[in-house]
Protein backbone atom coordinates (compact mmCIF):
# COMPACT_ATOMS: atom_id res chain seq x y z
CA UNK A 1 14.79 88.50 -73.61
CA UNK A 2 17.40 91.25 -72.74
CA UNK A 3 20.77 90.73 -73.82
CA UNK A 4 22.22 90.97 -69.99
CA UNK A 5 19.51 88.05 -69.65
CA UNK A 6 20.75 86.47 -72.40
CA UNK A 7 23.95 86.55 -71.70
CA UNK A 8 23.54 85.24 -67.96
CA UNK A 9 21.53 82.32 -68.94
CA UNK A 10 23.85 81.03 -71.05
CA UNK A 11 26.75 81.41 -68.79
CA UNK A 12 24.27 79.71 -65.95
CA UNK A 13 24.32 76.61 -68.73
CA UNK A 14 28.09 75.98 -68.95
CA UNK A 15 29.14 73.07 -66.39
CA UNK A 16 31.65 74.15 -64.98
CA UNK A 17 33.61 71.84 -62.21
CA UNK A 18 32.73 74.56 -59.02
CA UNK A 19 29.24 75.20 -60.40
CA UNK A 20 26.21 73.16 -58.46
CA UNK A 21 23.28 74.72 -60.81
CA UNK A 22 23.18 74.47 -64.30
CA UNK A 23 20.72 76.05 -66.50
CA UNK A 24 18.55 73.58 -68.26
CA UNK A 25 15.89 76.18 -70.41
CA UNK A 26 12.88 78.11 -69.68
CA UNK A 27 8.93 77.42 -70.33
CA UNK A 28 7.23 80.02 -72.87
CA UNK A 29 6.32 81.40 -69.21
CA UNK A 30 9.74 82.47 -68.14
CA UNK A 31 9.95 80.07 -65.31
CA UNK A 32 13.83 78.99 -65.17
CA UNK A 33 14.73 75.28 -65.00
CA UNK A 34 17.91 74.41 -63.12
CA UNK A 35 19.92 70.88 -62.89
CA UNK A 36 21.93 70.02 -60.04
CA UNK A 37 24.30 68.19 -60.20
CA UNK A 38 25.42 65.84 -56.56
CA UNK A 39 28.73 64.00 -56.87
CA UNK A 40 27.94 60.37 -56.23
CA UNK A 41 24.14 60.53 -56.25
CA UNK A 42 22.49 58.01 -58.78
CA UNK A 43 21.20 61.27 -60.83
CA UNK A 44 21.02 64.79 -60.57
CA UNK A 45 18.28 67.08 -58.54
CA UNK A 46 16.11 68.84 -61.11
CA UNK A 47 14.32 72.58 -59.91
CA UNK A 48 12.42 75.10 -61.10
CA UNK A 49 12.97 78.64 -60.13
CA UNK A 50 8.88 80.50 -60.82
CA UNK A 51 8.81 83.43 -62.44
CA UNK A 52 6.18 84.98 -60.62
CA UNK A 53 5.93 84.78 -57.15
CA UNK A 54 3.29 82.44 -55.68
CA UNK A 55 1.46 81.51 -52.56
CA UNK A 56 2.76 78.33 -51.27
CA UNK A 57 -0.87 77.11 -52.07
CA UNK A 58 -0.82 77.88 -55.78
CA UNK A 59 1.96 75.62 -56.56
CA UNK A 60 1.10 73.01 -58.35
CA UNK A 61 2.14 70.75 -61.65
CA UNK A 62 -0.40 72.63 -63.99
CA UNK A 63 2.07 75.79 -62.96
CA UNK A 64 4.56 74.34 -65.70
CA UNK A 65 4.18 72.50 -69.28
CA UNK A 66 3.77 68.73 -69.65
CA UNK A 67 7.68 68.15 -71.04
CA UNK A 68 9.03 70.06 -68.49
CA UNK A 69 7.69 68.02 -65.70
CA UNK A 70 8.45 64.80 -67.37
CA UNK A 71 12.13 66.59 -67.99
CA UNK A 72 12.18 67.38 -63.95
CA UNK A 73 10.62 64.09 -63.30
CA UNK A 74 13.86 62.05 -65.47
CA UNK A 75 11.13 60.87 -67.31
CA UNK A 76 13.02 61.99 -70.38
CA UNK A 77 16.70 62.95 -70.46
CA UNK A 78 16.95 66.22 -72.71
CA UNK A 79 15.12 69.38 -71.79
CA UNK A 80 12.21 70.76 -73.85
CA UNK A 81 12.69 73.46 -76.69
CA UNK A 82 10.93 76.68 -77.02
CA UNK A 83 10.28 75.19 -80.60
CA UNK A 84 8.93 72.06 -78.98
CA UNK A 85 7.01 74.10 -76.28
CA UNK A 86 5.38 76.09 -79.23
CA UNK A 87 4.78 73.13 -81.72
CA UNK A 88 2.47 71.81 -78.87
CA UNK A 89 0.29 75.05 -78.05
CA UNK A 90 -0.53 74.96 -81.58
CA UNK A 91 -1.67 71.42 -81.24
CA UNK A 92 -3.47 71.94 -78.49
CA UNK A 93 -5.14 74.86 -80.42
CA UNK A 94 -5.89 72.56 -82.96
CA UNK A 95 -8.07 70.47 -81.10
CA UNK A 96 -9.46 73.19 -79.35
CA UNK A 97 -10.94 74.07 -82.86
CA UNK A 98 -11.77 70.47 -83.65
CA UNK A 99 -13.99 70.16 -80.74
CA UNK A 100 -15.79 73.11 -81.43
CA UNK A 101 -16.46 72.29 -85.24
CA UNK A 102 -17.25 68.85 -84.03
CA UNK A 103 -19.60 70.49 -81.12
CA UNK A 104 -21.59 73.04 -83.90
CA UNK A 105 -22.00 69.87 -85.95
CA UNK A 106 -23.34 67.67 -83.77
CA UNK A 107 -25.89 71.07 -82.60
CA UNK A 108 -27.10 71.23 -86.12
CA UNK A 109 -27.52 67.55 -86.50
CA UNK A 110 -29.18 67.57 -83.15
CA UNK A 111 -31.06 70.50 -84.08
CA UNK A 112 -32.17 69.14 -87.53
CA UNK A 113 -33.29 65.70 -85.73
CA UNK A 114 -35.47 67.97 -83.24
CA UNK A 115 -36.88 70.17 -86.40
CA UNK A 116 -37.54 67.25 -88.49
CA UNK A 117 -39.52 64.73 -85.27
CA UNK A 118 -41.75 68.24 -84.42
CA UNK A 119 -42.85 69.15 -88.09
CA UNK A 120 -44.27 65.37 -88.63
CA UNK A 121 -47.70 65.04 -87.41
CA UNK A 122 -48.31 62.46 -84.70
CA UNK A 123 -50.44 59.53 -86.71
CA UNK A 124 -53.05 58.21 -83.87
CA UNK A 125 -53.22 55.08 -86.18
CA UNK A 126 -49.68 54.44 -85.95
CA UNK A 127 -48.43 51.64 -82.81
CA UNK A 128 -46.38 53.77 -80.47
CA UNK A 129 -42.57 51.64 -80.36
CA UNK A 130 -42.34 52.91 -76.54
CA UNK A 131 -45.57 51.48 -75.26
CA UNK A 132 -45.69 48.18 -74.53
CA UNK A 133 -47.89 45.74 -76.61
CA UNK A 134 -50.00 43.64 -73.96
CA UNK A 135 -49.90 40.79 -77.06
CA UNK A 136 -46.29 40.33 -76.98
CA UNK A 137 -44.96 38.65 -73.59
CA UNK A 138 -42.95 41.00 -71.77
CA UNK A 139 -39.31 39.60 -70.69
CA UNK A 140 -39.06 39.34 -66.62
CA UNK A 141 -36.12 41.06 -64.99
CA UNK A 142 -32.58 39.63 -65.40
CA UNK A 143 -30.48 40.25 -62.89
CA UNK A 144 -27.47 42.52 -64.22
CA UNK A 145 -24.58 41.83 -61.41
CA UNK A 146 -23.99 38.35 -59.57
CA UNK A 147 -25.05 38.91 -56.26
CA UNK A 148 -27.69 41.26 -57.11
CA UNK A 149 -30.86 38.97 -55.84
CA UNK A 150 -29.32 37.62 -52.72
CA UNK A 151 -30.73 37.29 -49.70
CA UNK A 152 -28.94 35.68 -46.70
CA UNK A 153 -30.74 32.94 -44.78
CA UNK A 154 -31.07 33.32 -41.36
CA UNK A 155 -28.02 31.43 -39.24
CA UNK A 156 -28.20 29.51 -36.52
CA UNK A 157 -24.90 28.40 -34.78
CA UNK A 158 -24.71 24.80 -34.43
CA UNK A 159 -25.36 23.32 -31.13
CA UNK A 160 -22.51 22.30 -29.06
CA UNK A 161 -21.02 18.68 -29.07
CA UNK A 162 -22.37 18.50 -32.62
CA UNK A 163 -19.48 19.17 -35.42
């Protein structure tokens, strides 16, 4: 950040009695976060000011980071830190890297599991465990939701002056 920049920002931040906008912080993106503050309103009007300009079709709440929008949301009272805002990219890194170490190990085990069931020979002698053994009495159907068998009978309306 320039020093002019710097500067500003932090005299947008001061509340001062005649000033509606205060400066709340900035995302790692350089959007600007404002707070307004409305004399007897329950709580104050939270914006963001973009720094890039978008379409009205591009905004959106993946625009800005997770703790801002539960900051302009009053979902928590104190803005997010750059520190904070930073601390979590790493994490987010971190699993990133997890799931790929996880993904390469599951490919080799999948991969070893594959190598392994092609180099044994089939043995003809063997009982297949998918076929079904005509010996062994095969379980009938059972029916996996309530109303999955029912069949309406047909209705007849009753006939009148019976009832």
């Amino acid at each position: 950040m320039g020093l002019f920049r710097n500067v500003y920002l932090r005299w947008k931040a001061l509340r001062l009695p005649w000033r509606s906008d205060v400066y709340a912080g900035s995302d790692l993106e350089g959007n600007l976060y404002f707070e307004r503050i409305v004399r007897g309103a329950c709580r104050s009007r939270r914006h963001v000011v973009y720094r890039k300009n978008l379409a009205v079709s591009d905004y959106s709440d993946k625009v800005i980071p997770v703790q801002w929008q539960a900051w302009m949301r009053h979902t928590r009272a104190q803005a997010p830190t750059v520190a904070e805002l930073i601390q979590d990219i790493r994490r987010q890194e971190r699993i990133a890297a997890n799931v790929r170490q996880l993904a390469a190990s599951e490919a080799r085990a999948a991969g070893s599991i594959a190598g392994s069931a092609q180099t044994a020979p089939p043995n003809p002698a063997a009982p297949n465990p998918a076929a079904p053994n005509p010996a062994v009495p095969q379980p009938q159907h059972q029916k996996s939701a309530p109303g999955e068998g029912f069949q309406p009978a047909r209705w007849e309306p009753a006939a009148p002056g019976s009832g």
